[in-house]
N, C-alpha and C. Protein backbone atom coordinates (compact mmCIF):
# COMPACT_ATOMS: atom_id res chain seq x y z
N UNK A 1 37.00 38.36 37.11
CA UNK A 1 38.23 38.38 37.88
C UNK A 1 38.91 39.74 37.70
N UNK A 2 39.83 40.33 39.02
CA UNK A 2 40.30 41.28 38.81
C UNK A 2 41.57 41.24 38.76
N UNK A 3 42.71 41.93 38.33
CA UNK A 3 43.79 41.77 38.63
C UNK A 3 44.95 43.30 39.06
N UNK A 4 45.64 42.84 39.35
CA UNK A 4 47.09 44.36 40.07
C UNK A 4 47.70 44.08 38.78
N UNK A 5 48.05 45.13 38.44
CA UNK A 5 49.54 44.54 36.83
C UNK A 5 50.71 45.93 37.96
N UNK A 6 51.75 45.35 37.59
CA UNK A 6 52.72 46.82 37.54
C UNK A 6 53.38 47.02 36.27
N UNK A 7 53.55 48.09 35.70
CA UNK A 7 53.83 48.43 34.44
C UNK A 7 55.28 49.17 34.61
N UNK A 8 56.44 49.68 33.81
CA UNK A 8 57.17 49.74 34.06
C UNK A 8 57.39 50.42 32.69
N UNK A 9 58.38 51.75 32.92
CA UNK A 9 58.61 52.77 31.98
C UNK A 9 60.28 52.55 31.80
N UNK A 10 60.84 52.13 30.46
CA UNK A 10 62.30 51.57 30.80
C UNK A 10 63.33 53.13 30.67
N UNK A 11 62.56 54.05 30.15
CA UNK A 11 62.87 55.57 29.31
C UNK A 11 63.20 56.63 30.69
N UNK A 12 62.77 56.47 31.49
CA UNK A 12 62.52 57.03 32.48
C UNK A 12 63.03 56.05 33.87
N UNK A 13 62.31 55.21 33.94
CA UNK A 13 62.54 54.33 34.99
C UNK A 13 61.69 54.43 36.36
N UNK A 14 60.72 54.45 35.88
CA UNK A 14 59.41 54.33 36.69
C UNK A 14 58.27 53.30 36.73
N UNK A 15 57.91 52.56 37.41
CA UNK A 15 56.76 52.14 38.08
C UNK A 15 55.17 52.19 38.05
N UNK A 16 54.72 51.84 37.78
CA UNK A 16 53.23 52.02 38.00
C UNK A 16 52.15 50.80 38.36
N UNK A 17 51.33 50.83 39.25
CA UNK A 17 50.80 50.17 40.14
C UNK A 17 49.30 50.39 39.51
N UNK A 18 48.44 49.34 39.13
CA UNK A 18 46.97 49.57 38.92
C UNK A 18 46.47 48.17 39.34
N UNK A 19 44.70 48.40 38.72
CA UNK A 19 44.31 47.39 39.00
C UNK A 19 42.95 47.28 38.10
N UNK A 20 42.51 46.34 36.89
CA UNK A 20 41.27 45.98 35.96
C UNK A 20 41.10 44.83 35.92
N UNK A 21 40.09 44.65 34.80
CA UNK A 21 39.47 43.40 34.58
C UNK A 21 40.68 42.70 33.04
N UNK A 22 41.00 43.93 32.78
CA UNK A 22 41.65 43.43 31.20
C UNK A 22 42.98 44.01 31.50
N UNK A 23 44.10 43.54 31.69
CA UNK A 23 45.01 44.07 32.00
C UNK A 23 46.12 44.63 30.83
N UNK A 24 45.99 43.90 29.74
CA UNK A 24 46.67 43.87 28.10
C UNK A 24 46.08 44.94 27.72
N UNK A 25 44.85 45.49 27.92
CA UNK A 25 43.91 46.40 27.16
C UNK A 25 44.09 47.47 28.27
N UNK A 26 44.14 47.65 29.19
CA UNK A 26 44.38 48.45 30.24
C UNK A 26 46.18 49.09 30.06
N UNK A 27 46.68 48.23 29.38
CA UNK A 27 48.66 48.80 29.11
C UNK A 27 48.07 49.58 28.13
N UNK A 28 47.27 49.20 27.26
CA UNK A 28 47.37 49.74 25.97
C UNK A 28 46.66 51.07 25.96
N UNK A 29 46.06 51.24 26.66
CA UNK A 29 45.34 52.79 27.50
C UNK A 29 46.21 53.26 27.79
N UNK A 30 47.29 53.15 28.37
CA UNK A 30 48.32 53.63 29.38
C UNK A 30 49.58 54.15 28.21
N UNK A 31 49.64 53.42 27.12
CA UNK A 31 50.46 53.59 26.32
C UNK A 31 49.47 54.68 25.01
N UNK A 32 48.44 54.78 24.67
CA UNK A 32 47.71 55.68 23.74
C UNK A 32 46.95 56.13 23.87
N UNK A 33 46.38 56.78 25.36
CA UNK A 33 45.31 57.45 25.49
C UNK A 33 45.50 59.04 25.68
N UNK A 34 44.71 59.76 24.92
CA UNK A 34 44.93 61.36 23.79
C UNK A 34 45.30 62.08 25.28
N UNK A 35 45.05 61.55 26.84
CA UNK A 35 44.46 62.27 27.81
C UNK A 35 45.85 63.12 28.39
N UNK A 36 45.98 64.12 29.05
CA UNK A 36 47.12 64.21 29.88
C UNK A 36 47.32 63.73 30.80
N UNK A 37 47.64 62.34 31.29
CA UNK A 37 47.59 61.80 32.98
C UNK A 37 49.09 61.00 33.12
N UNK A 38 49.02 61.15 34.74
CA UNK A 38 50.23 60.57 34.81
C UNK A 38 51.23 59.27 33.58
N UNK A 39 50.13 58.71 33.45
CA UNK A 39 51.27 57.70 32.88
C UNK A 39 51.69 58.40 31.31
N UNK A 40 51.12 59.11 30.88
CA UNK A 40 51.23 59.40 29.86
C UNK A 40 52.45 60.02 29.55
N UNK A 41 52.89 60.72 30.52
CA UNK A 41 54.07 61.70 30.33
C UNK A 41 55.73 60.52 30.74
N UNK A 42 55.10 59.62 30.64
CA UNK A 42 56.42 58.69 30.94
C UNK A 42 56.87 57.12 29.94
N UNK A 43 55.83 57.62 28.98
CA UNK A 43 55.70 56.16 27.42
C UNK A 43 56.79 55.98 27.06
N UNK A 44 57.03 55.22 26.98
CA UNK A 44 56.27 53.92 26.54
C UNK A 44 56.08 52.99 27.99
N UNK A 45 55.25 52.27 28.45
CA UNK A 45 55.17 51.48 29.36
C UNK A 45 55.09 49.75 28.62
N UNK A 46 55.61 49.24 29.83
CA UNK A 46 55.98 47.56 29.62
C UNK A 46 55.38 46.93 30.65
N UNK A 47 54.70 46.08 30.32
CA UNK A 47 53.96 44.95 31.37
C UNK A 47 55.36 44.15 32.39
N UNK A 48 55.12 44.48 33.51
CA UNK A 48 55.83 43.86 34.02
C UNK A 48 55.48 42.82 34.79
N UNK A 49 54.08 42.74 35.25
CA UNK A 49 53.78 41.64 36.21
C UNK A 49 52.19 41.76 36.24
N UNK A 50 51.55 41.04 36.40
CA UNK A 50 49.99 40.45 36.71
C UNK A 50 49.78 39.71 37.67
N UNK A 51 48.88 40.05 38.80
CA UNK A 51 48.38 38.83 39.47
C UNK A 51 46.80 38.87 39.53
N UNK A 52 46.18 38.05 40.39
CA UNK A 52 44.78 37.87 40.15
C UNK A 52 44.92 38.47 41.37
N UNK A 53 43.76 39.26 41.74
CA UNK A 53 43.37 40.34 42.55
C UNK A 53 41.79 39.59 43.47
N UNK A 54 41.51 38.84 42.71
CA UNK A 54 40.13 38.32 43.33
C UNK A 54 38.86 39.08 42.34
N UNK A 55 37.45 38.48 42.80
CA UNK A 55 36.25 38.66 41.99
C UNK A 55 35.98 40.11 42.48
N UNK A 56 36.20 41.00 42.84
CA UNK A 56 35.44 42.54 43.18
C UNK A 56 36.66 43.28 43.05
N UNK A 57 36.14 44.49 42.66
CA UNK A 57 37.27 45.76 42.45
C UNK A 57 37.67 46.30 43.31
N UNK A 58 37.37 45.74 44.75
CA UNK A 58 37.31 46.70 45.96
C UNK A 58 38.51 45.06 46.91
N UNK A 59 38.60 44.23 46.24
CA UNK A 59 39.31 43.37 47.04
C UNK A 59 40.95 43.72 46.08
N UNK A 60 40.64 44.20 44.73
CA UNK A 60 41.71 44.39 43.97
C UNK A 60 42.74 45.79 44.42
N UNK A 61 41.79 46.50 44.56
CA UNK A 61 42.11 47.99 45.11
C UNK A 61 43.08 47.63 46.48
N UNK A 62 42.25 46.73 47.70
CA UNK A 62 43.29 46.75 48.31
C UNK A 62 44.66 46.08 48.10
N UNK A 63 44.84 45.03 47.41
CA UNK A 63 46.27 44.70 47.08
C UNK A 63 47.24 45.91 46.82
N UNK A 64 46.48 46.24 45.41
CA UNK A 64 46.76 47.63 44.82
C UNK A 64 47.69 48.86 45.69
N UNK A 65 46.54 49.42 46.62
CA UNK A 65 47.27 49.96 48.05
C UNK A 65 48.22 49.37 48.84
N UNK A 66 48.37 47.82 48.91
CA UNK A 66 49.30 47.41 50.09
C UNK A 66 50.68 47.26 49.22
N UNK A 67 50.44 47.39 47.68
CA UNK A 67 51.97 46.86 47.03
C UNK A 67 52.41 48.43 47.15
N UNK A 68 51.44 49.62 46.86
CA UNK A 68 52.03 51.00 46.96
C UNK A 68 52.88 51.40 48.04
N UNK A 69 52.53 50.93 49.29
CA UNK A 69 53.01 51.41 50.63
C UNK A 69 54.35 50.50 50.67
């Protein structure tokens, strides 16, 4: 199963829109990974919401896109 999470930066006050298989383990990337990428420059992030996205990454992706727009 896939799922959309939106994550939410309370420091800043920003948003973020994704979409995995592990969504708890996927924050926790978002919150400690060594990398320079967007989310990084806006930590701490907070789970704000999960839904189930469906069985393929490509049915998840589009949710993904339609909550962005």
């Amino acid at each position: 199963m896939f799922y959309v999470y939106i994550i939410h930066s309370e420091k800043f006050d920003r948003f973020y829109v994704g979409s995995t298989q592990d969504p708890l383990r996927r924050l926790e990337k978002h919150n400690s990974s060594p990398f320079n990428t967007f989310t990084s420059k806006y930590r701490p992030w907070v789970l704000k919401a999960v839904f189930e996205a469906g069985t393929t990454r490509g049915e998840a992706e589009q949710i993904e896109k339609f909550i962005k727009k």
